[in-house]
N, C-alpha and C. Protein backbone atom coordinates (compact mmCIF):
# COMPACT_ATOMS: atom_id res chain seq x y z
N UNK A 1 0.83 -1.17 0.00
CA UNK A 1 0.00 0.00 0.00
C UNK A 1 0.89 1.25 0.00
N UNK A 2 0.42 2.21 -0.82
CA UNK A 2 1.23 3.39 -1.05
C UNK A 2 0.84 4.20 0.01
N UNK A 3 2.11 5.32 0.42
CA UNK A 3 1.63 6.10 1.42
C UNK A 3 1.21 7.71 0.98
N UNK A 4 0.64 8.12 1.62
CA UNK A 4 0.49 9.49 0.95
C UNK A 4 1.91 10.79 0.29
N UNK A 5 2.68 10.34 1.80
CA UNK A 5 4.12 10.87 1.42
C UNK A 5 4.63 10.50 0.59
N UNK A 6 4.39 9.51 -0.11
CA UNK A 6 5.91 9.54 -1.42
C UNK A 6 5.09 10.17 -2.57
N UNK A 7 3.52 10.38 -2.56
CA UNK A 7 3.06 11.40 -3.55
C UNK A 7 3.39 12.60 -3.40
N UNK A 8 3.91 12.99 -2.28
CA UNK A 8 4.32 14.77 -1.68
C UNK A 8 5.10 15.45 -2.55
N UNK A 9 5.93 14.64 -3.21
CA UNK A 9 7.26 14.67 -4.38
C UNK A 9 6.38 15.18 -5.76
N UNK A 10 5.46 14.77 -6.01
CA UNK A 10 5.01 14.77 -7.23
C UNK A 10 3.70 16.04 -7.32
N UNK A 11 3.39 16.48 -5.96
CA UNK A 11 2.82 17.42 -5.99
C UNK A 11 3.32 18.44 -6.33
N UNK A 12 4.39 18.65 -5.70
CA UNK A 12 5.37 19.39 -5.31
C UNK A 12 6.53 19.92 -6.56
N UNK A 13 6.44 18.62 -7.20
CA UNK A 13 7.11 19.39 -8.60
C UNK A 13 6.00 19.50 -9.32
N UNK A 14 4.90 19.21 -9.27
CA UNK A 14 3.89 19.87 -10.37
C UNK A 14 3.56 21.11 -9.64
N UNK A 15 2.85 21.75 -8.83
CA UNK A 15 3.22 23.16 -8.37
C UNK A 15 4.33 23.61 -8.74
N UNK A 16 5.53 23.67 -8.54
CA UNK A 16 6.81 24.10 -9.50
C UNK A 16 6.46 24.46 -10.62
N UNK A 17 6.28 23.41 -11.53
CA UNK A 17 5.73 23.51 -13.17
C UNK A 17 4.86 24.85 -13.36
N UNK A 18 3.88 24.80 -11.95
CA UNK A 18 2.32 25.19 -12.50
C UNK A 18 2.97 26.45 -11.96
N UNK A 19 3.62 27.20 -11.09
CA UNK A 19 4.37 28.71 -10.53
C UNK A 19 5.33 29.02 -11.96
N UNK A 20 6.42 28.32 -12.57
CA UNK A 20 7.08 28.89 -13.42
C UNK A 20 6.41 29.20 -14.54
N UNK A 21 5.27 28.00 -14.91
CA UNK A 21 4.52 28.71 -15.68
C UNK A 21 3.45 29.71 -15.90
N UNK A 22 3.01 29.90 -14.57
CA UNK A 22 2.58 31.27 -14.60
C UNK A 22 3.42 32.41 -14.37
N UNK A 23 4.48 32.28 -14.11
CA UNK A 23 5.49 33.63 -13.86
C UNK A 23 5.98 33.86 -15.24
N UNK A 24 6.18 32.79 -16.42
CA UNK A 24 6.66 33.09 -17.62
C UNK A 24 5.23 33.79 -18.15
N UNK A 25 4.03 33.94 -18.23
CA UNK A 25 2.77 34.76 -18.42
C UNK A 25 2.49 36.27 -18.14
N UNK A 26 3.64 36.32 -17.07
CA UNK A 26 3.28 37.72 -16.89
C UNK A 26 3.32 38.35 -17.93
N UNK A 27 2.80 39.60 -18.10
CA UNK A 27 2.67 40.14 -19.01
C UNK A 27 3.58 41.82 -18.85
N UNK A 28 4.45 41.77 -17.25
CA UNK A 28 5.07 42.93 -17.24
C UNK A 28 6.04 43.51 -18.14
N UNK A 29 6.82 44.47 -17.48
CA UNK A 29 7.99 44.89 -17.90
C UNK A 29 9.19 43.68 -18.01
N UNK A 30 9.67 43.74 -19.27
CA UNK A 30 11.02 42.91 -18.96
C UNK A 30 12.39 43.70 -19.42
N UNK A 31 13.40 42.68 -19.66
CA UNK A 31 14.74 43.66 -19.15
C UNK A 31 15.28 44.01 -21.27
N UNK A 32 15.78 45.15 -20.90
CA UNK A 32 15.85 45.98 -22.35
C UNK A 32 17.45 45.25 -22.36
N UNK A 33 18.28 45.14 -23.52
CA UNK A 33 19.62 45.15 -23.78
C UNK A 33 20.62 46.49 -24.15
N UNK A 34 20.42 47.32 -23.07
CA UNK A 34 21.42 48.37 -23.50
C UNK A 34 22.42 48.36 -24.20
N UNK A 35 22.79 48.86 -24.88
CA UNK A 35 23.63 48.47 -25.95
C UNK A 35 23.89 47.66 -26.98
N UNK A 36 22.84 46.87 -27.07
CA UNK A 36 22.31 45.47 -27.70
C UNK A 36 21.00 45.79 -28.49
N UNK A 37 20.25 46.21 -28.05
CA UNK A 37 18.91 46.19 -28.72
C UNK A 37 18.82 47.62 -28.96
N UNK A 38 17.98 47.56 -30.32
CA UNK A 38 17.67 48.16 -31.00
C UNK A 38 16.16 49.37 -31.26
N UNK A 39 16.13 50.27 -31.29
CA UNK A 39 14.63 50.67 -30.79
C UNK A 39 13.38 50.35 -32.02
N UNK A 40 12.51 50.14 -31.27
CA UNK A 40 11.42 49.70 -32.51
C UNK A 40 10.90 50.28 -33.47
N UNK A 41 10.72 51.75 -33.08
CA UNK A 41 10.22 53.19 -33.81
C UNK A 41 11.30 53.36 -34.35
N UNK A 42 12.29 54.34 -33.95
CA UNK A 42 13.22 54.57 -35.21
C UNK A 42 14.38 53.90 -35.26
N UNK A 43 14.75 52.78 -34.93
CA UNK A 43 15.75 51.49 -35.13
C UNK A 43 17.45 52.58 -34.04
N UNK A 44 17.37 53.34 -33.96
CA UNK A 44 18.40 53.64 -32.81
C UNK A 44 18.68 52.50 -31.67
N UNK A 45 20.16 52.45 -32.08
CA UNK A 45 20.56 51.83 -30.85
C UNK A 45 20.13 52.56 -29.15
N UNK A 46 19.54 51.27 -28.52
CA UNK A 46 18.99 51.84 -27.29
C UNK A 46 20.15 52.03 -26.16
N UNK A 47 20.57 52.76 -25.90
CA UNK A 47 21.88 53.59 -25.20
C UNK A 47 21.80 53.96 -23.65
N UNK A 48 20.19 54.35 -23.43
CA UNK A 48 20.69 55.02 -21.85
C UNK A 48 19.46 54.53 -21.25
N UNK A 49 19.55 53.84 -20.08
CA UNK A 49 17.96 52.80 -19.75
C UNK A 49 17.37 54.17 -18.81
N UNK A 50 17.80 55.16 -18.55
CA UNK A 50 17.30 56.35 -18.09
C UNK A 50 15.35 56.88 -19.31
N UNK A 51 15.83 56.51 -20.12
CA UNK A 51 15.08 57.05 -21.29
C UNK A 51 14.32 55.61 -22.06
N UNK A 52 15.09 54.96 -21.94
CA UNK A 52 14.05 53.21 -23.00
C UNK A 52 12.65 53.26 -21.93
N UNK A 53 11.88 52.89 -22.92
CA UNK A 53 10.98 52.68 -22.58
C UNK A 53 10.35 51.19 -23.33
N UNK A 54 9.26 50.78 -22.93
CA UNK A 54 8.74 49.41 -23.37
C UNK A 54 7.15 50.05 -23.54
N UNK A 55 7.00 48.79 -24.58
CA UNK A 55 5.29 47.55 -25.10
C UNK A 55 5.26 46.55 -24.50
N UNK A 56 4.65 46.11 -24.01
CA UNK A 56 4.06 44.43 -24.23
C UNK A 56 2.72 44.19 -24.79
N UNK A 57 2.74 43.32 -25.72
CA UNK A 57 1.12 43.03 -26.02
C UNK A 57 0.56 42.12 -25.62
N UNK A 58 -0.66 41.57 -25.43
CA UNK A 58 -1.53 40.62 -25.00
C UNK A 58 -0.94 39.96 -25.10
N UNK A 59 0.07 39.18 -25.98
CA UNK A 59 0.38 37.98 -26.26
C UNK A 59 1.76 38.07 -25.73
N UNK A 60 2.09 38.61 -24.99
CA UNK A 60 3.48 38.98 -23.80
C UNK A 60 4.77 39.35 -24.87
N UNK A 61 4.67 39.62 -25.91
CA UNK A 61 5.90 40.36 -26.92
C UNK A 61 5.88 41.86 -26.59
N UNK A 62 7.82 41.81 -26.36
CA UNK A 62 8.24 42.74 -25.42
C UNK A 62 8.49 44.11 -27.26
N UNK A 63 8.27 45.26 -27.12
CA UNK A 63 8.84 46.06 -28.37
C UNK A 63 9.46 46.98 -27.11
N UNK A 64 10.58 47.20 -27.61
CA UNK A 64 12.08 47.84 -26.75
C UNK A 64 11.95 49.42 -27.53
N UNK A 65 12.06 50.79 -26.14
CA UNK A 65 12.14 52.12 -27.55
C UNK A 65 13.08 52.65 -26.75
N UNK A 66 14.14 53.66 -27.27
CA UNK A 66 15.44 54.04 -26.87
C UNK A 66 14.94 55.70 -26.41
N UNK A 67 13.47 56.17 -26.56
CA UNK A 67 12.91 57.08 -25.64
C UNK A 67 11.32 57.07 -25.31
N UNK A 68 10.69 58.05 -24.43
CA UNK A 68 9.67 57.65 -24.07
C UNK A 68 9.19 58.14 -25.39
N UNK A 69 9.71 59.25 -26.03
CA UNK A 69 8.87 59.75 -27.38
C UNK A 69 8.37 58.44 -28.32
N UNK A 70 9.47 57.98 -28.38
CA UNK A 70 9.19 56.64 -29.41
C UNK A 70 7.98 56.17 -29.09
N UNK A 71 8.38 55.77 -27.82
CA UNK A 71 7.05 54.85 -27.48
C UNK A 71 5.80 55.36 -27.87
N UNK A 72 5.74 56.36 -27.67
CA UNK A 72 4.34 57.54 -27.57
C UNK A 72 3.81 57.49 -29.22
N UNK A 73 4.95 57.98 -29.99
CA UNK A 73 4.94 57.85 -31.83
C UNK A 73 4.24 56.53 -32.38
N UNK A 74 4.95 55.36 -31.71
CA UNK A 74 5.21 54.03 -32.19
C UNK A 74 3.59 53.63 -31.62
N UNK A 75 2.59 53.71 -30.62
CA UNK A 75 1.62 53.82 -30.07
C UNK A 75 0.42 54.39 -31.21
N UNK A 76 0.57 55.79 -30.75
CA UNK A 76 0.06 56.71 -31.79
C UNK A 76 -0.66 57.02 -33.44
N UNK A 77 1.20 56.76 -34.06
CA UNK A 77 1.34 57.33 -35.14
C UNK A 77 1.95 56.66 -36.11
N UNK A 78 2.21 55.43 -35.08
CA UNK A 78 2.84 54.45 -35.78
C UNK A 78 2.44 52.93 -36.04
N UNK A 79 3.13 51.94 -35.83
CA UNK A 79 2.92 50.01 -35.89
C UNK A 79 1.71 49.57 -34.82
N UNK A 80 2.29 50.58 -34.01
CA UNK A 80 1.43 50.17 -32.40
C UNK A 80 0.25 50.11 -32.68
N UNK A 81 -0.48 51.43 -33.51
CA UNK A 81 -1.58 51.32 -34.02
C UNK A 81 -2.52 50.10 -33.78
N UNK A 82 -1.86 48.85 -34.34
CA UNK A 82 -2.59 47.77 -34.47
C UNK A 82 -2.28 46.48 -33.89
N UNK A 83 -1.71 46.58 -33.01
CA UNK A 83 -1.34 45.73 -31.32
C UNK A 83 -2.43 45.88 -30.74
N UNK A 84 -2.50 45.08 -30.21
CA UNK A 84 -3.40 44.77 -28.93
C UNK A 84 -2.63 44.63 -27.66
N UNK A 85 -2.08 46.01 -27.50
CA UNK A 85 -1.42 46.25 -26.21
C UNK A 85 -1.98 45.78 -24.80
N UNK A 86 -1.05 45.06 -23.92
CA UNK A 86 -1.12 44.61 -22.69
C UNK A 86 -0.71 46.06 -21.51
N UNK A 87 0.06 46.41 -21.74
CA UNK A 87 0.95 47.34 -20.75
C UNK A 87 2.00 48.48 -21.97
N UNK A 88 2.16 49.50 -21.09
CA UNK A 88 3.07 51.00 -21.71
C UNK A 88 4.03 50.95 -20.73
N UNK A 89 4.96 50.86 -20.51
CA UNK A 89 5.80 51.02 -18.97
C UNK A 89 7.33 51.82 -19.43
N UNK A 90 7.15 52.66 -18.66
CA UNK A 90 8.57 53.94 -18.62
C UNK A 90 9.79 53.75 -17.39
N UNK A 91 10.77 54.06 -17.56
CA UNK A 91 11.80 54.09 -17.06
C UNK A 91 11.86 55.17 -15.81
N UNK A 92 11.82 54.80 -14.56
CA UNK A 92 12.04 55.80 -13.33
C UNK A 92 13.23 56.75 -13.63
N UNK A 93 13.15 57.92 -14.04
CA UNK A 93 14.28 58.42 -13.97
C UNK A 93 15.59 58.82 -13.17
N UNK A 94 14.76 58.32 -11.69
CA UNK A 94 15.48 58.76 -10.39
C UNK A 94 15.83 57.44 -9.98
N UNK A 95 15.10 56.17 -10.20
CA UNK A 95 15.69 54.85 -9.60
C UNK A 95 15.53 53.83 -11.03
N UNK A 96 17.26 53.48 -11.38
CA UNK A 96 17.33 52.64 -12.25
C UNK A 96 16.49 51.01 -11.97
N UNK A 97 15.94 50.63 -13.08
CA UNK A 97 15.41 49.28 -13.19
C UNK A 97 13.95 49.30 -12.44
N UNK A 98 13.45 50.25 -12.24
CA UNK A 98 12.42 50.53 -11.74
C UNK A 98 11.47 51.03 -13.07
N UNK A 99 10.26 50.26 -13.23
CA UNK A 99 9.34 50.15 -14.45
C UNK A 99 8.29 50.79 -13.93
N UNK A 100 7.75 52.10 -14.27
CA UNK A 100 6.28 52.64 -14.16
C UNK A 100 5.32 52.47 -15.42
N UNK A 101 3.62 51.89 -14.79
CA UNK A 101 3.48 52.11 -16.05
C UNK A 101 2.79 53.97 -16.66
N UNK A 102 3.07 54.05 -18.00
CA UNK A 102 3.17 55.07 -18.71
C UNK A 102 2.17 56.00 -18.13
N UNK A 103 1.03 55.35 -18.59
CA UNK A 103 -0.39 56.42 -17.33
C UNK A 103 0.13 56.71 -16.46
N UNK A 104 0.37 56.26 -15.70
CA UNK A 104 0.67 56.64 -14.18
C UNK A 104 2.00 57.42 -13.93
N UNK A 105 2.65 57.97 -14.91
CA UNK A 105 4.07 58.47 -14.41
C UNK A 105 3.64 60.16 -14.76
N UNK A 106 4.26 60.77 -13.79
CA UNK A 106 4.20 62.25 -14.18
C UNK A 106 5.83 61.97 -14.96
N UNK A 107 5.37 63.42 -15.50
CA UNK A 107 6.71 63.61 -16.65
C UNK A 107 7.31 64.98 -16.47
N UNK A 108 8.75 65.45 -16.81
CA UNK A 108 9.29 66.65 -17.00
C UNK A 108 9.48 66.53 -18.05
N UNK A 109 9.23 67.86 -18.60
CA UNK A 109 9.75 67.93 -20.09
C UNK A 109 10.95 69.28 -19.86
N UNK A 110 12.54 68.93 -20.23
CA UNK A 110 13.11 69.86 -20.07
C UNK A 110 14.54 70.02 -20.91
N UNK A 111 14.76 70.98 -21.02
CA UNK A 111 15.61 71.09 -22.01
C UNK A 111 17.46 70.69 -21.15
N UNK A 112 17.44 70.51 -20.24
CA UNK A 112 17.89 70.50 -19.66
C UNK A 112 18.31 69.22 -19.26
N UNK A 113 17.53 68.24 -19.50
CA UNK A 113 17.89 66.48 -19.49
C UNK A 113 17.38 66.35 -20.75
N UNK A 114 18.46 66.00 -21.67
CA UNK A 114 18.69 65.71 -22.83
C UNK A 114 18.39 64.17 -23.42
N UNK A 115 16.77 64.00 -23.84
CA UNK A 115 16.54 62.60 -24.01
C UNK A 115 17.40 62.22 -25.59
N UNK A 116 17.40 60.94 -25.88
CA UNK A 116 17.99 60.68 -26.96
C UNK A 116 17.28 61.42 -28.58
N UNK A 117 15.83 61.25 -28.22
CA UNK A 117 15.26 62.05 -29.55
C UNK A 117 15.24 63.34 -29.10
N UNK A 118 15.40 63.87 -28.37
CA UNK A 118 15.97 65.31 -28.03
C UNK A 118 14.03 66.15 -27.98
N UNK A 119 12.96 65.25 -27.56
CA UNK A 119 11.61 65.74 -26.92
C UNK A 119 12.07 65.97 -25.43
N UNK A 120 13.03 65.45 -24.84
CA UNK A 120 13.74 65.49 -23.42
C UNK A 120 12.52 65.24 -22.26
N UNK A 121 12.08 64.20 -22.58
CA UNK A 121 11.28 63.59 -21.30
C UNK A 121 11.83 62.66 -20.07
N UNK A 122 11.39 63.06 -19.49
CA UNK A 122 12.26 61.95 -18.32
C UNK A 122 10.98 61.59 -16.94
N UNK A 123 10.77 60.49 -16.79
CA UNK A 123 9.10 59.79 -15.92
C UNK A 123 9.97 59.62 -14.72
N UNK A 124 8.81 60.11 -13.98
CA UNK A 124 9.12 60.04 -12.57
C UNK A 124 7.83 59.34 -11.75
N UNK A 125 8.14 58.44 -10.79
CA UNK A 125 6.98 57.52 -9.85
C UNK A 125 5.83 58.16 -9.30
N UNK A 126 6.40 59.53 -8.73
CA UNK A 126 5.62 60.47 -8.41
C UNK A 126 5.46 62.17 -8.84
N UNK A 127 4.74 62.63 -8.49
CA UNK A 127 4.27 64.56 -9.45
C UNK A 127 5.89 64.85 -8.20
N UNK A 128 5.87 64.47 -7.27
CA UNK A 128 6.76 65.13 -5.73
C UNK A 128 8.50 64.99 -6.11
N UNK A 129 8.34 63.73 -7.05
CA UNK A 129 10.07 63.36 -7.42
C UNK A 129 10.11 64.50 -8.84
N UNK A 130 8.95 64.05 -9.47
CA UNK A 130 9.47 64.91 -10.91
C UNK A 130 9.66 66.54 -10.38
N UNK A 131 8.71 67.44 -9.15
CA UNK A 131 8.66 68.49 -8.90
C UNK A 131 10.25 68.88 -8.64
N UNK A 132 10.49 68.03 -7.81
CA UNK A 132 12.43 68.16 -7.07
C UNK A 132 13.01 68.16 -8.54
N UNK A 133 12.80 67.61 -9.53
CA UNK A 133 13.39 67.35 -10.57
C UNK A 133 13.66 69.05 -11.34
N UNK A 134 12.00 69.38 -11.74
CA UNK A 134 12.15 70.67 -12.43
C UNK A 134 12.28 71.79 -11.25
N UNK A 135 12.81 71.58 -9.97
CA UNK A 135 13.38 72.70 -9.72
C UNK A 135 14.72 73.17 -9.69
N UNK A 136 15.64 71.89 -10.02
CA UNK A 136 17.17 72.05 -10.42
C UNK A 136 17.10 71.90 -11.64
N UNK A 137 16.10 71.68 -12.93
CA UNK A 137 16.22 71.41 -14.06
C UNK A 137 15.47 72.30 -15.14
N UNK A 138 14.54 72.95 -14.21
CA UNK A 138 13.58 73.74 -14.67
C UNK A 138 12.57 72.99 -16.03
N UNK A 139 11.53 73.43 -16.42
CA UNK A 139 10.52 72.63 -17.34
C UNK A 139 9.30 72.83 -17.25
N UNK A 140 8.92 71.73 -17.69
CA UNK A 140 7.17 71.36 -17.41
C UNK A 140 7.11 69.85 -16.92
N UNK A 141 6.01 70.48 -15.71
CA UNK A 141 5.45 68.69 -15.78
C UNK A 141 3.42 68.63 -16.77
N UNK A 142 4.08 67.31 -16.92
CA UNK A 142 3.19 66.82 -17.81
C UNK A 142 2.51 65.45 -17.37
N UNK A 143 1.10 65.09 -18.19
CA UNK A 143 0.91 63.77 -18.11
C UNK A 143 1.01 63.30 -19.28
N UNK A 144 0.80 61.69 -19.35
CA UNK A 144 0.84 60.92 -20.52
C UNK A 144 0.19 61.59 -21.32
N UNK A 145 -0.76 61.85 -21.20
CA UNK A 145 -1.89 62.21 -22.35
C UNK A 145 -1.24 63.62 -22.80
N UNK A 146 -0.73 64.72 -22.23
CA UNK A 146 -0.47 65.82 -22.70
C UNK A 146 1.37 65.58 -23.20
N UNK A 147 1.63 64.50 -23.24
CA UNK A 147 3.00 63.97 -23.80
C UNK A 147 3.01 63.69 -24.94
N UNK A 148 1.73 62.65 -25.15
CA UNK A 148 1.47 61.46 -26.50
C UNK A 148 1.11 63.04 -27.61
N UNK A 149 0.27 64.05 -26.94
CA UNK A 149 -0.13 65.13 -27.87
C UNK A 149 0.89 66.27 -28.54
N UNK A 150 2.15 66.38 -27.39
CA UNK A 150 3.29 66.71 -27.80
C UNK A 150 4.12 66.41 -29.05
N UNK A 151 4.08 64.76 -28.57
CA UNK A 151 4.75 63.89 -29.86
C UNK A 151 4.07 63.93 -30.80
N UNK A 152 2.43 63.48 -30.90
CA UNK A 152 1.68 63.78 -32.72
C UNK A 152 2.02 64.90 -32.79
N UNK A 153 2.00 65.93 -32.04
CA UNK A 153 2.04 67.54 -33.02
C UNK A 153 3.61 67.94 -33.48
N UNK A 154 4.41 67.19 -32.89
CA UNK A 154 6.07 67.38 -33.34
C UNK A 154 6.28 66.10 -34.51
N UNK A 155 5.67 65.05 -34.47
CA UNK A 155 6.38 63.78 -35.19
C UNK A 155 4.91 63.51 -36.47
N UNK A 156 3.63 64.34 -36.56
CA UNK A 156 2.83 64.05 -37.17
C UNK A 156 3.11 64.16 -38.77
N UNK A 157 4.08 64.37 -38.93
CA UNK A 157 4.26 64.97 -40.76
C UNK A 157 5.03 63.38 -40.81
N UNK A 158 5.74 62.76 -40.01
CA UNK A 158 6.51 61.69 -40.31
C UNK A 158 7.72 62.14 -40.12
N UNK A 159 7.95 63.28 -39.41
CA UNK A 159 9.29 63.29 -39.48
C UNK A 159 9.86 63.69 -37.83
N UNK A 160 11.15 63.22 -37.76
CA UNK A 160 11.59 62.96 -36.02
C UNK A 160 12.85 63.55 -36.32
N UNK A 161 13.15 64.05 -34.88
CA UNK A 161 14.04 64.46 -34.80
C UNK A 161 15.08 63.57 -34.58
């Protein structure tokens, strides 16, 4: 007669199975290749993780952008168009490897932090971090929505800086 314990083993790696495979599902932020990958919108090498920003779509495919503008264009005005986006998620500008998503981040826009497409956005977790931000940097804060409107009215002819 079998005992219950030597099935404990077999539970136990099927939970395993059934956790990794839901953790490979997430549908979050994942990790960009600085210096390696390439941006999706205008194919620039992605250079400073201060500024990359990410896609994921429903179907958990990661699109990598080397600024938040891209993302915003590439969304917009661009491929994104016709994704069935999961998540928008921006780069903390004050704490590396830290993923906000896009709604939710206040923004500076300043001439003064020099993004790679030179719209010079930089996302912050909170309105209180970006405020500390534009008072040694001076600017505007912004939201997503008055960002994405920035980018169509600068990138709407098709052309980027």
């Amino acid at each position: 007669m079998k005992s219950r314990f030597n099935q404990a083993p077999l539970y136990l790696a099927g939970f395993v199975v059934l956790a990794l495979f839901l953790s490979a599902c997430e549908k979050g932020p994942g990790d960009i290749r600085i210096g390696e990958q390439e941006c999706d919108h205008c194919r620039m090498m992605i250079s400073d993780e201060r500024f990359a920003a990410q896609l994921i779509t429903s179907h958990g495919r990661q699109y990598a952008f080397d600024a938040i503008e891209c993302l915003a264009a590439y969304v917009d005005i661009g491929d994104g168009q016709q994704l069935e986006i999961e998540g928008l998620w921006v780069p903390d500008f004050n704490t590396s490897g830290n993923w906000i998503p896009a709604n939710e981040a206040t923004y500076l826009q300043s001439e003064n932090i020099r993004s790679p497409m030179a719209l010079n956005f930089s996302a912050y977790q909170t309105e209180g971090e970006a405020e500390e931000q534009r008072s040694e940097f001076n600017g505007n804060l912004i939201d997503w929505n008055e960002l994405r409107s920035i980018v169509q009215e600068a990138w709407s002819n098709g052309h980027q800086h």
